[in-house]
N, C-alpha and C. Protein backbone atom coordinates (compact mmCIF):
# COMPACT_ATOMS: atom_id res chain seq x y z
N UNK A 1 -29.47 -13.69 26.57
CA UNK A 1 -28.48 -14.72 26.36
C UNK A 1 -27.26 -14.12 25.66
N UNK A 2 -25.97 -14.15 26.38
CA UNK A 2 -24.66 -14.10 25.74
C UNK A 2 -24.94 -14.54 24.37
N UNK A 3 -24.41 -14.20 23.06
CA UNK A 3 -24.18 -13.97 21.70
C UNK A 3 -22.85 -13.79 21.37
N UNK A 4 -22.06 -13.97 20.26
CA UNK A 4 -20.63 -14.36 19.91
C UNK A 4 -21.03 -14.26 18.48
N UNK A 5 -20.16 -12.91 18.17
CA UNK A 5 -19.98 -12.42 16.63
C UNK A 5 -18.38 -12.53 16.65
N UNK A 6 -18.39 -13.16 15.46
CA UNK A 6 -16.78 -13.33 14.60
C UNK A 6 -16.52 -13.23 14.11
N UNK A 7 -15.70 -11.90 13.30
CA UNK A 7 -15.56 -11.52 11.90
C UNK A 7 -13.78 -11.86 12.20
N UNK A 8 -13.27 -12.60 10.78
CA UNK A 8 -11.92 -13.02 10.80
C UNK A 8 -11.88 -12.80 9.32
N UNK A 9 -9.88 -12.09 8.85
CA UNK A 9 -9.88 -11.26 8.04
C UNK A 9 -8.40 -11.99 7.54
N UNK A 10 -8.00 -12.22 6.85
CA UNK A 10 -6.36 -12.10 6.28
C UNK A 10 -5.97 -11.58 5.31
N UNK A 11 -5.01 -10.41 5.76
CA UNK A 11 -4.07 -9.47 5.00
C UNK A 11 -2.72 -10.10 4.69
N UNK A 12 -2.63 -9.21 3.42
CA UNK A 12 -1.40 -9.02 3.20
C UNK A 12 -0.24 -7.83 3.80
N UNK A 13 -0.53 -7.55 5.02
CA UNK A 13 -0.16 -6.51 5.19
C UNK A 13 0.38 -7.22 6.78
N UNK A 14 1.60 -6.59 7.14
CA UNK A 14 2.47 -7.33 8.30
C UNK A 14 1.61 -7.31 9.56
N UNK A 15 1.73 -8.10 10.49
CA UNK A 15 0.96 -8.12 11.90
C UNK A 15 1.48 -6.98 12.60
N UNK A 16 2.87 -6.04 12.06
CA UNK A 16 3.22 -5.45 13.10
C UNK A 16 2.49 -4.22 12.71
N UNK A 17 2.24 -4.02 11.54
CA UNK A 17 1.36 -2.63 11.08
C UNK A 17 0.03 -2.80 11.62
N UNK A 18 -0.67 -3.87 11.20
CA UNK A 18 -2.13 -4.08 11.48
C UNK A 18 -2.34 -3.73 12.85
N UNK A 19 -1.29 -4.41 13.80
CA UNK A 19 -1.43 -4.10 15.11
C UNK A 19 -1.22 -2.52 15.76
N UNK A 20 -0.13 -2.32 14.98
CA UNK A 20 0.24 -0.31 15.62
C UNK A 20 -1.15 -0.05 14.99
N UNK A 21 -2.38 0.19 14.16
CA UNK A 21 -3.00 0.81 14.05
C UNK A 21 -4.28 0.35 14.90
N UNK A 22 -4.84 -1.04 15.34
CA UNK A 22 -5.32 -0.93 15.96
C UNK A 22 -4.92 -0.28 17.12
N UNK A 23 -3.73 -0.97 18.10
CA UNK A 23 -3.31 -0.83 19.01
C UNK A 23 -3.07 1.20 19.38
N UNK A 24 -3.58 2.17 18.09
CA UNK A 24 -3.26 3.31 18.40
C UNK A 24 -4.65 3.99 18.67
N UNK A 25 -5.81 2.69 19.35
CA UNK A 25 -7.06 2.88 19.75
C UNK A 25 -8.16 3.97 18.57
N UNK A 26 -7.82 5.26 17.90
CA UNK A 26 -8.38 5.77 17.21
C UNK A 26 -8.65 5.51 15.84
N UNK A 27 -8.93 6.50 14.98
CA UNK A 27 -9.21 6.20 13.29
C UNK A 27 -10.21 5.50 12.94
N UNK A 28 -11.26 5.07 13.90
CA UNK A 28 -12.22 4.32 13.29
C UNK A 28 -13.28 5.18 11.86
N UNK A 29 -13.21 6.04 12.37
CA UNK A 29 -13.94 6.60 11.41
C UNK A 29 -13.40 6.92 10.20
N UNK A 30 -12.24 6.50 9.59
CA UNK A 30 -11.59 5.45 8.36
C UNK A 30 -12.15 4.50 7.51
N UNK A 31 -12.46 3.74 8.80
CA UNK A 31 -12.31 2.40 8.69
C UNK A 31 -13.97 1.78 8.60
N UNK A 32 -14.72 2.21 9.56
CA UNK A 32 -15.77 1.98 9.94
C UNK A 32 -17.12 2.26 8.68
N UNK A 33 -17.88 2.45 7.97
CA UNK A 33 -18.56 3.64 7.02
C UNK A 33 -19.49 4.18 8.27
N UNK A 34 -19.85 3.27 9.41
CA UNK A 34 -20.88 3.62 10.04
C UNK A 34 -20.78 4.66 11.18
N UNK A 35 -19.45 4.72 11.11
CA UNK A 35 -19.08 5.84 11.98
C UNK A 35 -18.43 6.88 11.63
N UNK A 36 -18.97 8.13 12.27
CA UNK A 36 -19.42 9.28 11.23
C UNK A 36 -17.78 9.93 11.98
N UNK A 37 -17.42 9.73 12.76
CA UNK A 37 -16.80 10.45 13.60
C UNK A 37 -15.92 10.16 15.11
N UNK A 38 -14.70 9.89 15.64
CA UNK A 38 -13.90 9.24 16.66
C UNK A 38 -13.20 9.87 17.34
N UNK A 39 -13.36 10.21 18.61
CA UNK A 39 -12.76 10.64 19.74
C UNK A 39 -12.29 9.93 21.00
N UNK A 40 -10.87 10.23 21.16
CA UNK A 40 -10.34 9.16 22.35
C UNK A 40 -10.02 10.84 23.13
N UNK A 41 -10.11 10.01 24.23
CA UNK A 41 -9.45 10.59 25.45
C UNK A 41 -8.81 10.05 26.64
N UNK A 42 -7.75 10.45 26.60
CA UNK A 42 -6.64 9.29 27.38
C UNK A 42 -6.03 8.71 26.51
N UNK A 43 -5.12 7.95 27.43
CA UNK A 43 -4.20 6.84 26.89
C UNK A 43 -4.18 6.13 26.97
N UNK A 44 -4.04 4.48 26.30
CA UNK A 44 -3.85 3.35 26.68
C UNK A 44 -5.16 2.93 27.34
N UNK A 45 -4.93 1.53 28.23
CA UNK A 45 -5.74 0.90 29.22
C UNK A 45 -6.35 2.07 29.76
N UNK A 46 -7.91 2.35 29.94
CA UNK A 46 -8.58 3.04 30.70
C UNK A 46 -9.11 4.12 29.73
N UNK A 47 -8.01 4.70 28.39
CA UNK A 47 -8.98 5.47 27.98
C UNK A 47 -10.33 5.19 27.17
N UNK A 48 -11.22 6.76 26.90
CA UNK A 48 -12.37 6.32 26.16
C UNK A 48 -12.20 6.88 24.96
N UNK A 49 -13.06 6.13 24.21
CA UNK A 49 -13.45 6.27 22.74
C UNK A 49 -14.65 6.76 22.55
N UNK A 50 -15.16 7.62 21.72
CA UNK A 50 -16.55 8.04 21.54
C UNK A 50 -16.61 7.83 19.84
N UNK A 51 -17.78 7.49 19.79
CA UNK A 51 -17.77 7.42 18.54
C UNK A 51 -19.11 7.75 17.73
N UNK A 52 -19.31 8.37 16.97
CA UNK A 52 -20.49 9.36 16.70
C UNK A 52 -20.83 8.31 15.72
N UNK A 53 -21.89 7.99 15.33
CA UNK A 53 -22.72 7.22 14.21
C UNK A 53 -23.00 7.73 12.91
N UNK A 54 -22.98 7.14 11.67
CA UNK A 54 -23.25 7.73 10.80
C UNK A 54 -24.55 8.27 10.54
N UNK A 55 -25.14 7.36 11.17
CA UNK A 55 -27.22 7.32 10.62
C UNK A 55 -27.63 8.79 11.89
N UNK A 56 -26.93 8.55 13.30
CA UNK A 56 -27.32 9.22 14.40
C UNK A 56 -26.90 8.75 15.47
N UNK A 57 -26.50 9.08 16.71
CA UNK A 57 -26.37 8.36 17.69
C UNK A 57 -24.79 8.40 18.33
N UNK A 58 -24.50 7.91 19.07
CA UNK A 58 -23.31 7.92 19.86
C UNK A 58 -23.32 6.68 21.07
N UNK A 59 -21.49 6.05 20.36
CA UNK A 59 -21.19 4.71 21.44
C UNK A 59 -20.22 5.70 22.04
N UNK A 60 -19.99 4.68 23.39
CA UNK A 60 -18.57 5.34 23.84
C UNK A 60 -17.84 3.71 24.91
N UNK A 61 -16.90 3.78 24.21
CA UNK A 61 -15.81 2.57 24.68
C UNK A 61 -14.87 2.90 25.48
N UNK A 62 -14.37 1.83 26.61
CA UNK A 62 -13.57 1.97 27.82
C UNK A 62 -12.34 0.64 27.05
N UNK A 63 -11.38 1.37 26.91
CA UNK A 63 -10.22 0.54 26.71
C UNK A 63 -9.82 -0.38 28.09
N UNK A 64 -9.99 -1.80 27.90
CA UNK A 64 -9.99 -2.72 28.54
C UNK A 64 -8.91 -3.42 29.09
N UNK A 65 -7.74 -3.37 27.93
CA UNK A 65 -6.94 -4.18 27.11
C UNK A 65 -5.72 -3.63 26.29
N UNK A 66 -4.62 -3.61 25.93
CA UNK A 66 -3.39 -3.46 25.02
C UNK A 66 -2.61 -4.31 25.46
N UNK A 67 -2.55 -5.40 24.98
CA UNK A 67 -1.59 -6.25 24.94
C UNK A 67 -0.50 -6.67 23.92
N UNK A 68 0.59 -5.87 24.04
CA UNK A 68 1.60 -5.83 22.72
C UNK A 68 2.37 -7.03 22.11
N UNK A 69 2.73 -7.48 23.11
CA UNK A 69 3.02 -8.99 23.11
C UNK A 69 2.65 -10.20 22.41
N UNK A 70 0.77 -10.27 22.99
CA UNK A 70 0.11 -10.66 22.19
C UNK A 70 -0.85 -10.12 20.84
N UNK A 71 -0.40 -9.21 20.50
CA UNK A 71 -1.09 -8.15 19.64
C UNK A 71 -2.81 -8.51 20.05
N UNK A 72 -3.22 -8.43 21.02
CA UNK A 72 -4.66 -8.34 21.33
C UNK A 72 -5.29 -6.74 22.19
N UNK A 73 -6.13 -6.80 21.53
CA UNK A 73 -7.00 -5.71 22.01
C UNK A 73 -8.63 -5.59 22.62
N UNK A 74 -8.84 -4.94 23.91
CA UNK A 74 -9.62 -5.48 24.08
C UNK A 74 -11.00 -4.08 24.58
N UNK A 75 -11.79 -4.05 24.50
CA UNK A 75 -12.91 -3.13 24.59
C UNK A 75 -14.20 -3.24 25.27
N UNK A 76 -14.54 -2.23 26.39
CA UNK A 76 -15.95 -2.57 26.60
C UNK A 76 -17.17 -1.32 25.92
N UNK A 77 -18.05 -1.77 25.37
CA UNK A 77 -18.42 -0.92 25.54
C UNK A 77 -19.74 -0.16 25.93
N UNK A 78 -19.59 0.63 26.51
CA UNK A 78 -20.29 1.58 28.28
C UNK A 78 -21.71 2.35 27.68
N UNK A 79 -21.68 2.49 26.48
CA UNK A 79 -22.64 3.58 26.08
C UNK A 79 -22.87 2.99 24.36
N UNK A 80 -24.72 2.87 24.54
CA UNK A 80 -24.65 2.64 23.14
C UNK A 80 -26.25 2.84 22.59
N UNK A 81 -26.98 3.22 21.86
CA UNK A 81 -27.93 3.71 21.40
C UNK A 81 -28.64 2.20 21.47
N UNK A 82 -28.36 1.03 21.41
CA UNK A 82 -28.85 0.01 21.32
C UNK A 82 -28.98 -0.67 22.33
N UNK A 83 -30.47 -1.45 22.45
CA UNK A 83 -30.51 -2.17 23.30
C UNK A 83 -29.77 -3.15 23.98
N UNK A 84 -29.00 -3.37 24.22
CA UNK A 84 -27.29 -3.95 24.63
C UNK A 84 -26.76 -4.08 25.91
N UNK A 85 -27.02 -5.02 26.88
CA UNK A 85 -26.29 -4.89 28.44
C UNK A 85 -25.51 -5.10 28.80
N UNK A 86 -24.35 -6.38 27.24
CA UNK A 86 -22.92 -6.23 27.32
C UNK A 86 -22.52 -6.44 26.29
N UNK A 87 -21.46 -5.70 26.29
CA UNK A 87 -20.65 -5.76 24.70
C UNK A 87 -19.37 -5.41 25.01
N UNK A 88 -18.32 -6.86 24.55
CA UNK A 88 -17.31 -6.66 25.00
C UNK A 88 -16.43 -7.19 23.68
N UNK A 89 -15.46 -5.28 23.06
CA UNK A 89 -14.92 -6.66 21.62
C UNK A 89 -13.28 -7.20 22.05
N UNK A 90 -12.73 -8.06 21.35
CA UNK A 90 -11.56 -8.40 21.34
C UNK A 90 -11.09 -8.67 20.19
N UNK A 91 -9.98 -7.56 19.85
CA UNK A 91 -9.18 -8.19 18.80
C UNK A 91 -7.80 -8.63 18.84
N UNK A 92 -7.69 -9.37 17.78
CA UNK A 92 -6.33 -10.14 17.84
C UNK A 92 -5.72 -9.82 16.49
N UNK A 93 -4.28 -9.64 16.49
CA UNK A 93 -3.80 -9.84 15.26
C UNK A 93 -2.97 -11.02 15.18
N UNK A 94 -2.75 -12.17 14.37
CA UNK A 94 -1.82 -12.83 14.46
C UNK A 94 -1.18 -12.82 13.10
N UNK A 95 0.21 -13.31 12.90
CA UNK A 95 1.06 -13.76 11.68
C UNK A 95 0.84 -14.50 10.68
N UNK A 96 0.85 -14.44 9.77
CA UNK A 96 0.28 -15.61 8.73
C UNK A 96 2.14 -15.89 7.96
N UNK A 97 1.97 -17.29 7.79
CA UNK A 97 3.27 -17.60 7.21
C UNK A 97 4.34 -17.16 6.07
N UNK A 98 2.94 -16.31 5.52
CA UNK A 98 3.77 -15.72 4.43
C UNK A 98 4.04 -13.68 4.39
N UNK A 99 4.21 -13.73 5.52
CA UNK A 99 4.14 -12.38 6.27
C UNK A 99 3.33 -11.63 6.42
N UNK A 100 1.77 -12.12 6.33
CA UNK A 100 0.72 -11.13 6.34
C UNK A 100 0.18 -11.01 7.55
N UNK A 101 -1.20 -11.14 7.96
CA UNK A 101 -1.79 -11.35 9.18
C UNK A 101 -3.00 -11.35 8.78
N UNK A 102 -3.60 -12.07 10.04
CA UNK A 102 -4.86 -12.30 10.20
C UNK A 102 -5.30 -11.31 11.37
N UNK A 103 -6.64 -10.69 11.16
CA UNK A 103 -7.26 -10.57 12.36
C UNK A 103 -8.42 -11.00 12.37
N UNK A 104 -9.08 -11.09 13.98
CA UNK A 104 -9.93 -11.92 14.34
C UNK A 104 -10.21 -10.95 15.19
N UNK A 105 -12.01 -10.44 15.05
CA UNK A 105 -12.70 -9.54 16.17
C UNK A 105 -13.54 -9.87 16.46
N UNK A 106 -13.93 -10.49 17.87
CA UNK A 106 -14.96 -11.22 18.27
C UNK A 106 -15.48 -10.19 19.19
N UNK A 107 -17.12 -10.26 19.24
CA UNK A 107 -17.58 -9.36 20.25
C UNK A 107 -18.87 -10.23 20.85
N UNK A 108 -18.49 -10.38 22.11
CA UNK A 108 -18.74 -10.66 23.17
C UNK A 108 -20.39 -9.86 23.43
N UNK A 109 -21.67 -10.38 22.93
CA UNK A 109 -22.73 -9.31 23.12
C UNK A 109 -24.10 -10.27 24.02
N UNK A 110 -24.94 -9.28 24.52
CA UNK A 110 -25.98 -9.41 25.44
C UNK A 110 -27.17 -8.31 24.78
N UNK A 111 -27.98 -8.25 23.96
CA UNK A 111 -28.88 -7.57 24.35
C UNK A 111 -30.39 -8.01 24.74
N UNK A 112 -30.81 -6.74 25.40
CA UNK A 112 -32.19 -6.53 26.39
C UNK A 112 -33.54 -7.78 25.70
N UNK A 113 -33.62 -7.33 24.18
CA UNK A 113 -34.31 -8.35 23.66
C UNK A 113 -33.80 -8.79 22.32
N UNK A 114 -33.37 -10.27 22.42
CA UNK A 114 -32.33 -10.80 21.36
C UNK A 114 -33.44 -10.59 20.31
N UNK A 115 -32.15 -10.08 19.24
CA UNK A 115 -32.22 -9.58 17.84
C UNK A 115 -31.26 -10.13 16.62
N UNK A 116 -31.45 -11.07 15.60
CA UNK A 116 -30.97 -11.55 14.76
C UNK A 116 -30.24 -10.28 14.31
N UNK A 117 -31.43 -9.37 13.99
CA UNK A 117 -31.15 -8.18 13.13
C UNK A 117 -29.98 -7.23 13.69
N UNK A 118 -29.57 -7.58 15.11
CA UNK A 118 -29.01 -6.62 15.75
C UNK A 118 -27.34 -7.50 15.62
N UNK A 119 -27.70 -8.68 15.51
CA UNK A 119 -26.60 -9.47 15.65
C UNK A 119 -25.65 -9.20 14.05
N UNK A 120 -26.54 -9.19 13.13
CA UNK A 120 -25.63 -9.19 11.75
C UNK A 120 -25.55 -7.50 11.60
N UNK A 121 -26.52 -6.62 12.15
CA UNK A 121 -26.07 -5.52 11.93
C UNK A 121 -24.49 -5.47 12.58
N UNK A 122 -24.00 -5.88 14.10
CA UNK A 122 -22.65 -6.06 14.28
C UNK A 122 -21.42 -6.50 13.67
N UNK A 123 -22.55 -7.62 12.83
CA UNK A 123 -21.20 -8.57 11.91
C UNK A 123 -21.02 -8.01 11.05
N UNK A 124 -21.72 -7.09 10.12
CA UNK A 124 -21.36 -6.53 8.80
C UNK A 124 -20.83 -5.09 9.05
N UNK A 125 -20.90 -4.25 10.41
CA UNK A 125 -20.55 -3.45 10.45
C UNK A 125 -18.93 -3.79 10.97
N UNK A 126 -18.73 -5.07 11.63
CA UNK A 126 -17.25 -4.83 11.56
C UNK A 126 -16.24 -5.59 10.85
N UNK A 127 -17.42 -6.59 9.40
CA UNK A 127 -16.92 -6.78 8.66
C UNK A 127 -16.00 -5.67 7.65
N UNK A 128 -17.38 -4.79 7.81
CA UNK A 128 -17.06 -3.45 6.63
C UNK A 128 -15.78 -2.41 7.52
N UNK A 129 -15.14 -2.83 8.46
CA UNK A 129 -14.63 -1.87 9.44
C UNK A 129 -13.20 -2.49 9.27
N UNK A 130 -13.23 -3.84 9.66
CA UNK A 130 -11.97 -4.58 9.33
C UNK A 130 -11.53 -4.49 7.57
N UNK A 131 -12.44 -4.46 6.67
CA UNK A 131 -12.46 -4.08 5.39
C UNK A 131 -11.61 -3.09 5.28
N UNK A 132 -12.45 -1.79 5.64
CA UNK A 132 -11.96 -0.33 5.72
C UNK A 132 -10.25 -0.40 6.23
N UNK A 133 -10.41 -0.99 6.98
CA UNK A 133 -9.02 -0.76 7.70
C UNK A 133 -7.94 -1.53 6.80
N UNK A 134 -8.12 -2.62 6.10
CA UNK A 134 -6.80 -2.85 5.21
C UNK A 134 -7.17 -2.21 3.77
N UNK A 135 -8.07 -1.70 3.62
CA UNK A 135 -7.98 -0.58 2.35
C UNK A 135 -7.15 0.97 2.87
N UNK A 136 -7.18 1.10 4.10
CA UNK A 136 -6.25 2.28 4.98
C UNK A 136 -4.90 2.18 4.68
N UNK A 137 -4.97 1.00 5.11
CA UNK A 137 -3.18 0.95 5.64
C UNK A 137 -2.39 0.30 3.94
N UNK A 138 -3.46 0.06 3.00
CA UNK A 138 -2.59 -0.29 1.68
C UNK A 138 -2.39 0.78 1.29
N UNK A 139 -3.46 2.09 1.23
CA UNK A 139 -3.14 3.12 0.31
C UNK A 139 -2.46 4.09 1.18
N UNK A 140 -1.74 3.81 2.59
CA UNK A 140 -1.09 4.71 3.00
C UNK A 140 0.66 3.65 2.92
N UNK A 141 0.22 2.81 2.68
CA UNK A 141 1.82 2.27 2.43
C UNK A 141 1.79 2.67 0.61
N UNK A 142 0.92 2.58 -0.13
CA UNK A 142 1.28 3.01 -1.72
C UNK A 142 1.85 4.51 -1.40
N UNK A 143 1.11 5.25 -0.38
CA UNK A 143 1.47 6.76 -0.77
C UNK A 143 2.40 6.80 -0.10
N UNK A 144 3.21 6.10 1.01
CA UNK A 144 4.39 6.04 1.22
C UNK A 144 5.33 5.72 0.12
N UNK A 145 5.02 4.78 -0.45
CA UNK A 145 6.00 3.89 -1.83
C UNK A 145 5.80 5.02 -3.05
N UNK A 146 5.04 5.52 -2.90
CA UNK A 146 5.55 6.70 -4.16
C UNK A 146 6.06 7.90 -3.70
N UNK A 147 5.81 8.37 -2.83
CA UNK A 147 6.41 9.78 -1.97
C UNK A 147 8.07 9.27 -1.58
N UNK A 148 8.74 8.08 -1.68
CA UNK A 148 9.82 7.54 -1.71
C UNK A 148 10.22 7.36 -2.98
N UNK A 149 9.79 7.19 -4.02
CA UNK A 149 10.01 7.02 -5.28
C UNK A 149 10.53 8.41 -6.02
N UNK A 150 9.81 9.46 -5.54
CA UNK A 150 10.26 10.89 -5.78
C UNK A 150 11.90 11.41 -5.43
């Protein structure tokens, strides 16, 4: 049975940043703790992502999706140590009124034999990923704001 994980996030940090860094498909292994390690190949729509595991193991993702317009992003992914027959994520960034943004990463999942355990292992790993990623982009705008201060 189709499954629907939703991790939703709001920054203080502009939709147009949040988005260039998703939208630049790599760096998960930043962002992620669980991923040990990130390789793209290609560009854009069509390329892949590999992504090495922290514990062991290896996913590998087919870029689905870049939609700039709508700051959405979208992912399948093709290869995964887990019992899993579809997994499809989508993220979105949108604007928040007081110039920050929200994102919202929903993943689209199927596995072989449904697993609670498999389901929150997803949610907390891209809780802790969306986490990672605005602890990224604050301390690379501080080390911008002081390397300007000089």
């Amino acid at each position: 049975m189709l499954k629907k994980v939703t991790v939703s996030r709001t920054m203080s940090i502009s939709a147009e940043t949040v988005w260039a860094a998703i939208a630049g498909i790599g760096g998960l292994e930043r962002w992620f703790p669980v991923i040990a390690a990130c390789r793209v190949i290609g560009n854009g729509v069509g390329a892949t992502r590999i992504l090495i595991l922290a514990a062991g193991g290896e996913m590998t993702d087919r870029i689905e999706l870049i939609d700039h317009d709508c700051r959405r992003f979208q992912y399948n992914r093709i290869e995964s140590p887990f019992a899993v027959s579809h997994y499809l994520g989508t993220v979105a960034v949108g604007e928040t009124v007081d110039g920050g943004s929200v994102v919202e990463w929903v993943v689209d999942i199927e596995a072989e034999a449904e697993s609670q355990d498999l389901l929150e292992f997803v949610r907390q790993a891209i809780s802790d990923g969306v986490a990672g990623l605005e602890r990224d982009l604050l301390a690379s705008a501080a080390s911008r704001s002081a390397s300007e201060a000089l």
